[in-house]
N, C-alpha and C. Protein backbone atom coordinates (compact mmCIF):
# COMPACT_ATOMS: atom_id res chain seq x y z
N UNK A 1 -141.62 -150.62 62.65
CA UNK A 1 -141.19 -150.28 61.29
C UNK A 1 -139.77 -149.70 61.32
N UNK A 2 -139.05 -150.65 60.66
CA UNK A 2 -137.60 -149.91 60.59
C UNK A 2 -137.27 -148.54 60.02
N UNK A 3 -136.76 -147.69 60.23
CA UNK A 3 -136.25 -146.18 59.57
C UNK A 3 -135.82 -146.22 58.55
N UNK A 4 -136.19 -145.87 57.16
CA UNK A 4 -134.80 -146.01 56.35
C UNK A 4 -133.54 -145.67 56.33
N UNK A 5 -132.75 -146.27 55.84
CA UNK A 5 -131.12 -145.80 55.52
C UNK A 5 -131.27 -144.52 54.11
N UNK A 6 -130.65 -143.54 54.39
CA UNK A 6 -130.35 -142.59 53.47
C UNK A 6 -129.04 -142.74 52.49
N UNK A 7 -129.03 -143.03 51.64
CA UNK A 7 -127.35 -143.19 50.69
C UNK A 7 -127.39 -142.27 49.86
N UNK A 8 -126.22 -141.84 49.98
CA UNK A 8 -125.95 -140.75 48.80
C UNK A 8 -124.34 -141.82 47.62
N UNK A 9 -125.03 -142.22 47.17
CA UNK A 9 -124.26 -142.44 45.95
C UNK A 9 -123.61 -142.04 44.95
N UNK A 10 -121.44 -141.14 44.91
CA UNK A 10 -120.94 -140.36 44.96
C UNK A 10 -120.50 -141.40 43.78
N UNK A 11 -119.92 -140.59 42.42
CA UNK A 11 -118.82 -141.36 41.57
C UNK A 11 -117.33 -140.54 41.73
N UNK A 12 -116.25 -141.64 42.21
CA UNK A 12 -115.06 -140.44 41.97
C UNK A 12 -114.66 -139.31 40.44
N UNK A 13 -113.60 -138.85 41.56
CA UNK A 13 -113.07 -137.91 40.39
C UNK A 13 -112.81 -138.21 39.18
N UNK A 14 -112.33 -137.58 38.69
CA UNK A 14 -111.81 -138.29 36.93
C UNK A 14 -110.11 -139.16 37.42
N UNK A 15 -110.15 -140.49 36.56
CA UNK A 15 -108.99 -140.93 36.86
C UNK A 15 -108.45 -140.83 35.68
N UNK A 16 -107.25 -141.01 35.26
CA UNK A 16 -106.05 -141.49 34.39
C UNK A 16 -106.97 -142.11 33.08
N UNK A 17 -107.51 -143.16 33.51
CA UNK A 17 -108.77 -144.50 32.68
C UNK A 17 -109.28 -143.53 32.24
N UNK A 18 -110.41 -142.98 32.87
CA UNK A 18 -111.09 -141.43 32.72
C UNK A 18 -110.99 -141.00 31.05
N UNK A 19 -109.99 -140.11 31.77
CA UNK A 19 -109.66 -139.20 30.87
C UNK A 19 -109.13 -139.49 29.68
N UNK A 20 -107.99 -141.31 29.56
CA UNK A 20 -107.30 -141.73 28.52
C UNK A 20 -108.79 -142.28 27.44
N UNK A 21 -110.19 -142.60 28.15
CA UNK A 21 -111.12 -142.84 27.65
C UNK A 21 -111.35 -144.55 27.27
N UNK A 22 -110.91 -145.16 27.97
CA UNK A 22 -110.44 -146.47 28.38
C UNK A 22 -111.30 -147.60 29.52
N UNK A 23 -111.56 -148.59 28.97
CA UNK A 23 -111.91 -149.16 30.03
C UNK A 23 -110.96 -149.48 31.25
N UNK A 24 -111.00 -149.10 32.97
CA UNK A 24 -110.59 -149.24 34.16
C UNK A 24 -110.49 -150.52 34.36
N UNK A 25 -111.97 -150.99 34.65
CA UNK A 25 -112.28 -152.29 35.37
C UNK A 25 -111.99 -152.25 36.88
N UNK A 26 -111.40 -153.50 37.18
CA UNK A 26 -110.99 -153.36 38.21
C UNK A 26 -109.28 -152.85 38.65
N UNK A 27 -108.50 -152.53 37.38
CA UNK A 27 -107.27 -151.84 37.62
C UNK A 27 -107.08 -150.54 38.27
N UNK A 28 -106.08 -150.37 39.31
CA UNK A 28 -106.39 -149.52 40.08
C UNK A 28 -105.64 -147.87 39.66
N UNK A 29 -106.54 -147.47 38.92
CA UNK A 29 -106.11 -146.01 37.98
C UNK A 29 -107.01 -145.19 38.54
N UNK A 30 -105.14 -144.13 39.50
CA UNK A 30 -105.29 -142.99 40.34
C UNK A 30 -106.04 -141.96 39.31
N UNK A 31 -106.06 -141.13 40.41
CA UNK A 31 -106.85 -140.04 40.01
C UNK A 31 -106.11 -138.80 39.45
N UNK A 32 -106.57 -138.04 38.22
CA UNK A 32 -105.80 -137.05 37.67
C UNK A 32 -105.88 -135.74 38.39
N UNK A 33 -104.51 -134.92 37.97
CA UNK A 33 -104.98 -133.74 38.38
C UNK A 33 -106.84 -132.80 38.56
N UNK A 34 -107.01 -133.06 37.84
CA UNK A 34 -109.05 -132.45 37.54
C UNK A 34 -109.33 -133.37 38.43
N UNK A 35 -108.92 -134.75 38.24
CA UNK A 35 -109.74 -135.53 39.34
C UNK A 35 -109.51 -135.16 41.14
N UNK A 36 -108.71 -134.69 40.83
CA UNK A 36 -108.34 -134.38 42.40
C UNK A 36 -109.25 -132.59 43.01
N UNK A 37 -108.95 -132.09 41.82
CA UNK A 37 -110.03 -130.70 42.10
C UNK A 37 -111.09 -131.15 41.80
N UNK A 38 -111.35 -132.41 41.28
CA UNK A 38 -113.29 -132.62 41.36
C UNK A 38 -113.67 -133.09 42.58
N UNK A 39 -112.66 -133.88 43.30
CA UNK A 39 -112.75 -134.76 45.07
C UNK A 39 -112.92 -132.94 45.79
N UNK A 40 -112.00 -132.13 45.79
CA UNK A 40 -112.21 -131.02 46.59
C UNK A 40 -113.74 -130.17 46.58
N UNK A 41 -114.14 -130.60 45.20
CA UNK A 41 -115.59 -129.86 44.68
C UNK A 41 -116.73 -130.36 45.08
N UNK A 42 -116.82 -132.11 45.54
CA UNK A 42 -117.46 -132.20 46.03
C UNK A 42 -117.69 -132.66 47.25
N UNK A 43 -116.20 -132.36 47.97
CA UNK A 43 -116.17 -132.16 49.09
C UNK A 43 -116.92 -131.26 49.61
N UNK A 44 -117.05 -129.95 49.13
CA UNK A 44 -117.49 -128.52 49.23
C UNK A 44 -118.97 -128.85 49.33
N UNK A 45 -119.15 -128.98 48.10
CA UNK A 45 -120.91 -129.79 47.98
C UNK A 45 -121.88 -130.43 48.93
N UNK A 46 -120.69 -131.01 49.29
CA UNK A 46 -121.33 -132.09 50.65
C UNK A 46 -121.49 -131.58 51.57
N UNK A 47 -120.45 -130.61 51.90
CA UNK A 47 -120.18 -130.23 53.40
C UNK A 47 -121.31 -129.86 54.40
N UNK A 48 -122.27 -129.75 53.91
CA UNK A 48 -123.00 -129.44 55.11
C UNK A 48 -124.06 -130.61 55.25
N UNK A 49 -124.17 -131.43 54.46
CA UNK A 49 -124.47 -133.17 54.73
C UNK A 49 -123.66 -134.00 55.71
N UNK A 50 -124.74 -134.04 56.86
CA UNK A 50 -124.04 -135.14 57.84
C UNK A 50 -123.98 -136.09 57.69
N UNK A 51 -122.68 -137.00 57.37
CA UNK A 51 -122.46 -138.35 57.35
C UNK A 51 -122.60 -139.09 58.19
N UNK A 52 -123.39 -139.93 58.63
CA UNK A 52 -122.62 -141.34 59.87
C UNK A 52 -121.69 -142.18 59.59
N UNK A 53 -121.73 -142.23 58.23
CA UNK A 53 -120.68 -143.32 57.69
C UNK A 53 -120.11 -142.99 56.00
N UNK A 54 -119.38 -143.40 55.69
CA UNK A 54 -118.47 -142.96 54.94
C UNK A 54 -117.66 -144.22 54.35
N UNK A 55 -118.16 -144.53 52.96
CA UNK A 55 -117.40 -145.89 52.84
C UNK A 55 -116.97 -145.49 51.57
N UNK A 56 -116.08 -146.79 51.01
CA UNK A 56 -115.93 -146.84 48.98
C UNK A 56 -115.08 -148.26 48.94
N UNK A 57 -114.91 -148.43 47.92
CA UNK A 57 -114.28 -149.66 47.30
C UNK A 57 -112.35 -149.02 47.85
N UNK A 58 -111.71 -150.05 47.55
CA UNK A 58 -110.67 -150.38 47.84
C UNK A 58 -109.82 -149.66 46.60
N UNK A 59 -109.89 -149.52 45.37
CA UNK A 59 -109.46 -148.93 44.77
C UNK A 59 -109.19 -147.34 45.07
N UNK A 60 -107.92 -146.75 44.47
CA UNK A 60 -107.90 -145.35 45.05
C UNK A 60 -108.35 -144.32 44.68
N UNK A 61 -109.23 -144.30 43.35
CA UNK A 61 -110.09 -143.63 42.41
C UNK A 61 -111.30 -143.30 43.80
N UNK A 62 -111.55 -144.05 44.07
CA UNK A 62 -112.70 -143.91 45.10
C UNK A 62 -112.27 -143.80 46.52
N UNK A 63 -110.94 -144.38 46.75
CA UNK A 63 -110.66 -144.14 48.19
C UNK A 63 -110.32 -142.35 48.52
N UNK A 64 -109.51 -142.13 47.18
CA UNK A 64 -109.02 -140.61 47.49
C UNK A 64 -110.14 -139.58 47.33
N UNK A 65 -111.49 -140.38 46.82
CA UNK A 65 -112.17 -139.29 46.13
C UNK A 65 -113.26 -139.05 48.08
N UNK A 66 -113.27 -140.35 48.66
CA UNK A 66 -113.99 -140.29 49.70
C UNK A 66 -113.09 -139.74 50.78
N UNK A 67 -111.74 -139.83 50.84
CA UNK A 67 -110.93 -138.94 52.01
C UNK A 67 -111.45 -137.55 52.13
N UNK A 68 -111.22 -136.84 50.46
CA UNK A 68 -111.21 -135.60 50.70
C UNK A 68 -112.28 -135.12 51.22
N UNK A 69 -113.58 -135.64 51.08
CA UNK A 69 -114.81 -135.47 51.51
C UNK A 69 -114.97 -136.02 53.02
N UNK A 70 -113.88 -137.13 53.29
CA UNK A 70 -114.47 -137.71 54.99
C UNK A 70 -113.18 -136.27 56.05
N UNK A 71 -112.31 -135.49 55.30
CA UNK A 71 -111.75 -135.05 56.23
C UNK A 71 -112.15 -133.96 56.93
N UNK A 72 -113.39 -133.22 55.69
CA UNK A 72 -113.94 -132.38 56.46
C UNK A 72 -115.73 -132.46 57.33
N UNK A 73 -115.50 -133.65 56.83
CA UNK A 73 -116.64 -134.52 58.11
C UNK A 73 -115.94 -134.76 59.30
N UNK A 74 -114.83 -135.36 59.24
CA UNK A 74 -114.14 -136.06 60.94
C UNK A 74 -114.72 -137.46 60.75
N UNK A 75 -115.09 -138.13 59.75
CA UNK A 75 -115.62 -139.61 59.66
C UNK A 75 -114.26 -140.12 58.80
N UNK A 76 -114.50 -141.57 59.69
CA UNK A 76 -113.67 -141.97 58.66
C UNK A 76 -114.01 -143.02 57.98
N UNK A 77 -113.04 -143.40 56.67
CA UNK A 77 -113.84 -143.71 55.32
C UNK A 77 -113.36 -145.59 55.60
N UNK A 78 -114.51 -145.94 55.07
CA UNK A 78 -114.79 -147.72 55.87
C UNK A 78 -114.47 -147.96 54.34
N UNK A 79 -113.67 -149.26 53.89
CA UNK A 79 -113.39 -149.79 52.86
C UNK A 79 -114.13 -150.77 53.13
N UNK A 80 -114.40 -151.21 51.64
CA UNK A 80 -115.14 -152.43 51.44
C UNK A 80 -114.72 -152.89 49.72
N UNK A 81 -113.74 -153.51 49.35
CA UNK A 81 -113.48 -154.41 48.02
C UNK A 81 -114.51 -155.16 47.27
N UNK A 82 -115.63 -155.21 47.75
CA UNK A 82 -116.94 -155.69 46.96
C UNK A 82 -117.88 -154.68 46.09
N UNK A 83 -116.85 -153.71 46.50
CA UNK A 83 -117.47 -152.28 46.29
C UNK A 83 -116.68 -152.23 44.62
N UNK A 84 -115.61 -152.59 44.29
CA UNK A 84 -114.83 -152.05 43.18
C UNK A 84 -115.86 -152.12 41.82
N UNK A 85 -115.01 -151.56 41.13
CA UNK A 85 -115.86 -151.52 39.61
C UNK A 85 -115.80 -153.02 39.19
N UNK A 86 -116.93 -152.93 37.97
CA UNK A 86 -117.21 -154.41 37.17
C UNK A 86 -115.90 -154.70 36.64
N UNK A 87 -115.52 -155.62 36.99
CA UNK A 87 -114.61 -156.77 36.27
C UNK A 87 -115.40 -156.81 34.45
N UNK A 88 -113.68 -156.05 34.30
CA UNK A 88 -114.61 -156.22 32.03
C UNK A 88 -113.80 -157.01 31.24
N UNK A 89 -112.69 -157.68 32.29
CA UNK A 89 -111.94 -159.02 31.44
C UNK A 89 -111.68 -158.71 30.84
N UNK A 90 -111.20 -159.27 29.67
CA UNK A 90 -110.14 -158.67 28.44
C UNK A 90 -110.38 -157.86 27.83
N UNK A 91 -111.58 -156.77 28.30
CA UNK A 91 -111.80 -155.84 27.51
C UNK A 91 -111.12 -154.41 28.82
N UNK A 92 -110.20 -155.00 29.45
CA UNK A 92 -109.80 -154.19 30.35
C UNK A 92 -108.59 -153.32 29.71
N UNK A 93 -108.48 -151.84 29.47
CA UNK A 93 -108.08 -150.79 28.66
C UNK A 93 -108.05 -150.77 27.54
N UNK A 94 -109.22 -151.28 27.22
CA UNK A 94 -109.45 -151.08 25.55
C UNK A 94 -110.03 -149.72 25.65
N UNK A 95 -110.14 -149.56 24.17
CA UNK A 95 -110.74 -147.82 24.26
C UNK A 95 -112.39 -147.96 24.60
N UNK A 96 -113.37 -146.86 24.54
CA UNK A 96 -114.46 -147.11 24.57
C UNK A 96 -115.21 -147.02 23.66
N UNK A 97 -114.37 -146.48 22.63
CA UNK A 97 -115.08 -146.34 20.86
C UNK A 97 -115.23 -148.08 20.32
N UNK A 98 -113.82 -148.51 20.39
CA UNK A 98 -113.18 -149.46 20.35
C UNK A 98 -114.18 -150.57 20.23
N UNK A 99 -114.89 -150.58 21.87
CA UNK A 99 -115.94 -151.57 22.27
C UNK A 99 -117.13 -151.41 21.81
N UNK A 100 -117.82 -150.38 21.66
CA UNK A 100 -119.46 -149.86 20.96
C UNK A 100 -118.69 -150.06 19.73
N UNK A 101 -118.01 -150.34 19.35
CA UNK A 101 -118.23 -151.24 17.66
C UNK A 101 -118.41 -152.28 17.67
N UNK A 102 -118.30 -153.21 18.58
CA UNK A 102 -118.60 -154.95 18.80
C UNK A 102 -120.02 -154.95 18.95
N UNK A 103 -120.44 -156.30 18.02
CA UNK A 103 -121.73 -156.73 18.03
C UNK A 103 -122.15 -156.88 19.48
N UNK A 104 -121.80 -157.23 20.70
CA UNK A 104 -122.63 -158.11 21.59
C UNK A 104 -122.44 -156.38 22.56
N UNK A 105 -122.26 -155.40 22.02
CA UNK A 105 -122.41 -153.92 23.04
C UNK A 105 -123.94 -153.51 23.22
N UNK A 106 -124.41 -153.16 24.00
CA UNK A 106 -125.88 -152.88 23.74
C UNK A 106 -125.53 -151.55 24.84
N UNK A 107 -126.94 -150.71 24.37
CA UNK A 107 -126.73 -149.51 25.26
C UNK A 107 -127.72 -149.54 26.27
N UNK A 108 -128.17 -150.10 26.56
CA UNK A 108 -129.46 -150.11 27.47
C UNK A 108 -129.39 -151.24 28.38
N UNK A 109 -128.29 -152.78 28.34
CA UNK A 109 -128.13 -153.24 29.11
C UNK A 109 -126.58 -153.42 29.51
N UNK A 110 -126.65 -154.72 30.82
CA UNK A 110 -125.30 -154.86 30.71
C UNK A 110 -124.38 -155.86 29.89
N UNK A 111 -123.40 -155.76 29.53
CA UNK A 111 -122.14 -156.95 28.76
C UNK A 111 -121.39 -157.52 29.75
N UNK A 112 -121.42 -158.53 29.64
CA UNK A 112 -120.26 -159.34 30.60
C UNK A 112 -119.47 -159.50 29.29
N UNK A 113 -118.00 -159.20 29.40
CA UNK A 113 -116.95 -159.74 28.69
C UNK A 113 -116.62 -160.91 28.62
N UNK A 114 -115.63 -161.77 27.97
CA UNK A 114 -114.98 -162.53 28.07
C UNK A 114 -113.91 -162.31 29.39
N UNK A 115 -113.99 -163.58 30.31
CA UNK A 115 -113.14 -163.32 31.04
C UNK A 115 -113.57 -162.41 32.47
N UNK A 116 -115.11 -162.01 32.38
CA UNK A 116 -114.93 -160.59 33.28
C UNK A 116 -116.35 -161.37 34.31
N UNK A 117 -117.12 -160.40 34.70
CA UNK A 117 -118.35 -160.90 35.38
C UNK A 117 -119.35 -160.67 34.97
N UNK A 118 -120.64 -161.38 35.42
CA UNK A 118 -122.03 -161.55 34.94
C UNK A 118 -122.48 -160.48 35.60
N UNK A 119 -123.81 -159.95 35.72
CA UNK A 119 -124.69 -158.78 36.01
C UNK A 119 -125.30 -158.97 37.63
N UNK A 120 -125.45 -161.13 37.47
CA UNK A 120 -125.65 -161.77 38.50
C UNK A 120 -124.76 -161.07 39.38
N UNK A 121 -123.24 -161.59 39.05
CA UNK A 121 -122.42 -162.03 40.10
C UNK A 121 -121.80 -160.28 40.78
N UNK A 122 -122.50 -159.44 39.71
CA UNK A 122 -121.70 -157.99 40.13
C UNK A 122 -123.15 -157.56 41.28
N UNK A 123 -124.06 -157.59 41.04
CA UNK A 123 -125.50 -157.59 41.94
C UNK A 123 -125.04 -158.20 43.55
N UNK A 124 -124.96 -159.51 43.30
CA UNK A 124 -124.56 -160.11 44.42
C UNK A 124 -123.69 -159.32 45.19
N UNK A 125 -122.41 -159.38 44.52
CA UNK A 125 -121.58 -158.71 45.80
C UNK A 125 -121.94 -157.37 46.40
N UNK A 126 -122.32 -156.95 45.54
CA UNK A 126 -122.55 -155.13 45.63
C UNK A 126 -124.02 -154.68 46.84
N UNK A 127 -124.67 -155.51 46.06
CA UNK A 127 -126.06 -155.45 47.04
C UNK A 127 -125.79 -156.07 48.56
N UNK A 128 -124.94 -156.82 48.77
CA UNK A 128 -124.28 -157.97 50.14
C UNK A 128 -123.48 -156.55 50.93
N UNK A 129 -123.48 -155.55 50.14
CA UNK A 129 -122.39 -154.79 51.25
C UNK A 129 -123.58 -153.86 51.42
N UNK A 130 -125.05 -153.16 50.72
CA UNK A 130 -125.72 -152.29 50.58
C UNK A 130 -126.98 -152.62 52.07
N UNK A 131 -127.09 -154.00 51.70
CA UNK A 131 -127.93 -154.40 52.87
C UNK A 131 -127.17 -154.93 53.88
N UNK A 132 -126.02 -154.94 53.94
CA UNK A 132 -125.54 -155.00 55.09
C UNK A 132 -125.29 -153.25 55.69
N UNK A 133 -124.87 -152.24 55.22
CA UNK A 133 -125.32 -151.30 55.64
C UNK A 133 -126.44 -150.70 56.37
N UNK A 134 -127.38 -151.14 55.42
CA UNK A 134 -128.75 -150.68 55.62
C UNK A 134 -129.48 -151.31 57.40
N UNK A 135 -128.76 -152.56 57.39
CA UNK A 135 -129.35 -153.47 58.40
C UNK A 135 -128.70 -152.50 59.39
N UNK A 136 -127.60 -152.32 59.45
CA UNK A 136 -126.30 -151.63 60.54
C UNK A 136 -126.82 -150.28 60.62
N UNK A 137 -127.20 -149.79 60.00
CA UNK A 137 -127.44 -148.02 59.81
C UNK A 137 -128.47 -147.79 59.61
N UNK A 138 -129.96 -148.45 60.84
CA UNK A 138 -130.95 -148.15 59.87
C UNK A 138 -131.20 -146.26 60.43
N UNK A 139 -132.09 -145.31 59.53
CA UNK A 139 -131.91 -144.13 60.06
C UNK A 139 -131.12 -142.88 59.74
N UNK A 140 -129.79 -143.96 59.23
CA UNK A 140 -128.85 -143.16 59.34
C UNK A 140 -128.28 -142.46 57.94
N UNK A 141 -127.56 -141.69 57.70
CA UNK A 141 -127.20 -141.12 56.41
C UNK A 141 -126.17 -141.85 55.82
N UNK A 142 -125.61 -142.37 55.19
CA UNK A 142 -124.22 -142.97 54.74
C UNK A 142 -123.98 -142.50 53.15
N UNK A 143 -122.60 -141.82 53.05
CA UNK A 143 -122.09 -142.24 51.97
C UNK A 143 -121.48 -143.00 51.49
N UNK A 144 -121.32 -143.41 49.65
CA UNK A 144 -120.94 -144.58 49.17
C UNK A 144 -119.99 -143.94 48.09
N UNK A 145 -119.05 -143.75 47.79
CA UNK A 145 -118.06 -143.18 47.13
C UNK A 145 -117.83 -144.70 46.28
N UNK A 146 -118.08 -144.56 44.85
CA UNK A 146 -118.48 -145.75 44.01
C UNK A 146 -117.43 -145.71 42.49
N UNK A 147 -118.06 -146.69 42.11
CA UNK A 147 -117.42 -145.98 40.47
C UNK A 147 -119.12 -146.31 39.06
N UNK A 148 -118.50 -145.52 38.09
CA UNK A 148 -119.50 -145.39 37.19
C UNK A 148 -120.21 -146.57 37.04
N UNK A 149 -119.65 -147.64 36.70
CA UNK A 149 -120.51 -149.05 36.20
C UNK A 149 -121.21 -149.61 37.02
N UNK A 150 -120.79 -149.48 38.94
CA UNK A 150 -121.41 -150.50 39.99
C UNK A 150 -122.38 -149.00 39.95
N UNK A 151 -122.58 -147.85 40.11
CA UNK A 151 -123.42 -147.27 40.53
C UNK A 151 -124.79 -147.31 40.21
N UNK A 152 -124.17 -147.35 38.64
CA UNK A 152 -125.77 -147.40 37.53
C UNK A 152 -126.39 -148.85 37.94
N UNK A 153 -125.84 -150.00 37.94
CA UNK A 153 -126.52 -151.14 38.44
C UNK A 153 -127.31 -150.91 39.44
N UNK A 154 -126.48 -150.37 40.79
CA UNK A 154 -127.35 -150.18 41.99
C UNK A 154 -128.55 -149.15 41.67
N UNK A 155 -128.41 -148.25 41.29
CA UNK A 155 -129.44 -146.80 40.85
C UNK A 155 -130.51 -147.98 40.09
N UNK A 156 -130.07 -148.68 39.38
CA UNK A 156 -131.11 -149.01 38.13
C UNK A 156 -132.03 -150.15 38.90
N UNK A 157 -131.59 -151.06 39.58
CA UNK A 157 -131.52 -151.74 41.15
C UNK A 157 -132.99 -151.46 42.04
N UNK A 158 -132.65 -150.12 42.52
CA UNK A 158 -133.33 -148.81 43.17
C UNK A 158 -134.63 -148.64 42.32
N UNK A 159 -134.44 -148.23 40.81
CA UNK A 159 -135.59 -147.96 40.28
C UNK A 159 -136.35 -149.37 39.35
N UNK A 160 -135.47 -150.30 39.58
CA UNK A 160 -136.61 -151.47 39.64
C UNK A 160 -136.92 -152.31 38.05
N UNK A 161 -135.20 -151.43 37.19
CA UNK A 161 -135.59 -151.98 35.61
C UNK A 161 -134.42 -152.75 35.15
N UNK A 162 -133.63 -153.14 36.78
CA UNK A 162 -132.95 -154.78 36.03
C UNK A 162 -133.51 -155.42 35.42
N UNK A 163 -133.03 -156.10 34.09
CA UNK A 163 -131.44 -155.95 33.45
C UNK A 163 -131.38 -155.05 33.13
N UNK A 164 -132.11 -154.10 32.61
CA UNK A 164 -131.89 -152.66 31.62
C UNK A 164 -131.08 -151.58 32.50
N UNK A 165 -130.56 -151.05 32.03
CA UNK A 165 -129.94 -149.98 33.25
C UNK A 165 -130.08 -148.65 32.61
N UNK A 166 -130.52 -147.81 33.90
CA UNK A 166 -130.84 -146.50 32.90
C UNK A 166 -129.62 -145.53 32.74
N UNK A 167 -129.49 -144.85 31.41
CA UNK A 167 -128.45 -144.43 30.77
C UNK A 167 -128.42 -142.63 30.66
N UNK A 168 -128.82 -142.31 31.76
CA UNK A 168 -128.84 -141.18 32.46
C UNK A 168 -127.24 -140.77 32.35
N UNK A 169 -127.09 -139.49 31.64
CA UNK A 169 -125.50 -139.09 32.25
C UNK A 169 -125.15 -138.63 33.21
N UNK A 170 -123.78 -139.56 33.59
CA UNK A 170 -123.42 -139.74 35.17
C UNK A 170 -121.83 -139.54 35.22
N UNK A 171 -121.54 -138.02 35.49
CA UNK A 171 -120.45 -137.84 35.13
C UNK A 171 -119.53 -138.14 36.31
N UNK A 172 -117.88 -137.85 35.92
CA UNK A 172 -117.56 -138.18 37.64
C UNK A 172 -117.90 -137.02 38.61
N UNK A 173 -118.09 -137.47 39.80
CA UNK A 173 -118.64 -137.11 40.89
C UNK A 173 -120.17 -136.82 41.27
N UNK A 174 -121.00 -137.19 39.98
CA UNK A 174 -122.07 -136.62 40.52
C UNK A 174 -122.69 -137.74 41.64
N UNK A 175 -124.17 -137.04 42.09
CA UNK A 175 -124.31 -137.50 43.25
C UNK A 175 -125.79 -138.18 42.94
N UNK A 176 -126.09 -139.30 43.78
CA UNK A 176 -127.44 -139.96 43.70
C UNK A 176 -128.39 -140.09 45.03
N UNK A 177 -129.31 -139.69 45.52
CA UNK A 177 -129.45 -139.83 46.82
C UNK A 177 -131.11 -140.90 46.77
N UNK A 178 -130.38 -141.96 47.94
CA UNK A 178 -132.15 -143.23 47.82
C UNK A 178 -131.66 -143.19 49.48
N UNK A 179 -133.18 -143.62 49.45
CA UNK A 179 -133.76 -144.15 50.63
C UNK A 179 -134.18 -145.26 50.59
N UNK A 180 -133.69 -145.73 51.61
CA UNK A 180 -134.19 -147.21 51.60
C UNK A 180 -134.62 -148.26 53.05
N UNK A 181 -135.18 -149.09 53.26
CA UNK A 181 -135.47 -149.95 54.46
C UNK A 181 -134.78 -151.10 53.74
N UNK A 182 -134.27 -151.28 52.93
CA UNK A 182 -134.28 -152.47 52.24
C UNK A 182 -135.33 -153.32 51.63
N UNK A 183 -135.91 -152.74 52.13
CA UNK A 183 -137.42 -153.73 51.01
C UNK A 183 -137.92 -152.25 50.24
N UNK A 184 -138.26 -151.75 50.51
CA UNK A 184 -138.72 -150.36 49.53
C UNK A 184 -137.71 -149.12 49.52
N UNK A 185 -137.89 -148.96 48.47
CA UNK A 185 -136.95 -147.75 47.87
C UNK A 185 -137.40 -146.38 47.30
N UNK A 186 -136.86 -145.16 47.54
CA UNK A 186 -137.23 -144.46 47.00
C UNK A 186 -135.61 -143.56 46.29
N UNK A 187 -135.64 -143.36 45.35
CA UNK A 187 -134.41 -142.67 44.39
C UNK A 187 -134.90 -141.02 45.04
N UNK A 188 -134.52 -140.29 45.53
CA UNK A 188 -134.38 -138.63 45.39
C UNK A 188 -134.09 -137.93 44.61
N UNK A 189 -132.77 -138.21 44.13
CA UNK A 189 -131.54 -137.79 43.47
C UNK A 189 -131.23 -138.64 42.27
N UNK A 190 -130.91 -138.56 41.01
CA UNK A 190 -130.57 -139.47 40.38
C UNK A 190 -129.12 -138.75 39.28
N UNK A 191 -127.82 -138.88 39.48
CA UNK A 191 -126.94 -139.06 38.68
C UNK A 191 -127.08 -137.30 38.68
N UNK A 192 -127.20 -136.64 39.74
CA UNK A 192 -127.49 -135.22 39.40
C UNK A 192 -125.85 -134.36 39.51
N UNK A 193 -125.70 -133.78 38.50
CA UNK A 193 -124.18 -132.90 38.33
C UNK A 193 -124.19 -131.46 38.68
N UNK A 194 -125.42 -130.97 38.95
CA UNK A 194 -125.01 -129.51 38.78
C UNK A 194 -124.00 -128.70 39.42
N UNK A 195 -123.77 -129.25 40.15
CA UNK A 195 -121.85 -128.93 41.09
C UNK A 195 -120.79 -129.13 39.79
N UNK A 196 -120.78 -129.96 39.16
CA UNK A 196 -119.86 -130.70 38.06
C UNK A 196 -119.71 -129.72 37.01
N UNK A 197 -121.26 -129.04 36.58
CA UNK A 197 -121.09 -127.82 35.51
C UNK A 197 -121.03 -127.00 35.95
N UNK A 198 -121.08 -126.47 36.91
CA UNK A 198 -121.06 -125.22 37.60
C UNK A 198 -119.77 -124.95 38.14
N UNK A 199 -119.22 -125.89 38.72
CA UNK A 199 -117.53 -125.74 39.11
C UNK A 199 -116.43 -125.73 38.14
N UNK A 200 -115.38 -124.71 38.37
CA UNK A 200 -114.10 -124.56 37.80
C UNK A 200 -113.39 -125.88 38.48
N UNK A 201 -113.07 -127.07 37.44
CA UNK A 201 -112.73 -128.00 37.55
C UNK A 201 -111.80 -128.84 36.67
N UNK A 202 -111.46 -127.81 35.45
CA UNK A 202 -111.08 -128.30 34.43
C UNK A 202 -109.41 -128.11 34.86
């Protein structure tokens, strides 16, 4: 019987997108001042969680948010570009009021835009880097330094109610912790902040 893999599933800091209240996508919008004292906060958080591995998407929202956290591990942070946020196609920096006024918005599942990706095709890649982990690390602890939209897929993934995704608030940085063999799952942790309200971060 294989061991499970442990993931802790991290959202970065607040970026620029963030805060302007904007869809990101896959554009690569650094991280703001707060966002940078939220990477130090839950650096802190973590710190006494042993990592074996230490990954995030290619974007720097997530790369900077996983440094600050891999420097006081001594791990270093594994990129992976399959990792980035959902592609939202032309709905890329629109506002987010903007979009929950369009008919085809629903709150309980996902929207593929015009132009952007299916639920399919964001699953695929995302899950291709998760079980490839899992296979590589069985046992082992790994973090995943993510962004808001791929996380909830995977979390929702985890608890087994694709297409629907659950709409738990998931602010930046909070943390998600599953276990997994890859065939069974168990969620620990789900979208939990209390570092987020509790820290001087503003």
């Amino acid at each position: 019987m294989t061991a499970p893999t442990t993931f802790y599933f991290v959202r970065h800091g607040e970026s620029e997108g963030n805060a302007a209240g904007r869809f990101t996508g896959q554009t690569d919008s650094p991280l703001t001042a707060r966002g940078r004292k939220q990477a130090q906060a839950i650096a802190e958080e973590l710190a006494s969680v042993r990592f074996d591995r230490i990954v995030s998407s290619d974007l720097s929202r997530t790369r900077d948010t996983a440094e600050a956290i891999a420097k006081r591990q001594g791990v270093r942070v594994e990129v992976f570009p399959e990792l980035r946020e959902i592609d939202v196609g032309e709905r890329t920096g629109k506002p987010f009021d903007e979009v929950r006024g369009l008919p085809n918005w629903t709150d309980d599942g996902f929207v593929a835009w015009p132009g952007g990706e299916t639920l399919e095709k964001v699953v695929a890649r995302v899950l291709g880097v998760i079980e490839r982990l899992t296979r590589e690390s069985p046992g082992k602890t790994i973090l995943v330094v993510g962004h808001g939209g791929i996380n909830r897929i995977l979390l929702s993934h985890f608890l087994r109610i694709l297409p629907k995704l659950d709409r738990t608030p998931a602010p930046n940085t909070n943390i998600s912790v599953v276990h997994t063999d890859g065939k069974t799952h168990t969620v620990e942790r789900l979208f939990a902040a209390d570092h987020v309200t509790g820290a001087d971060v503003g």
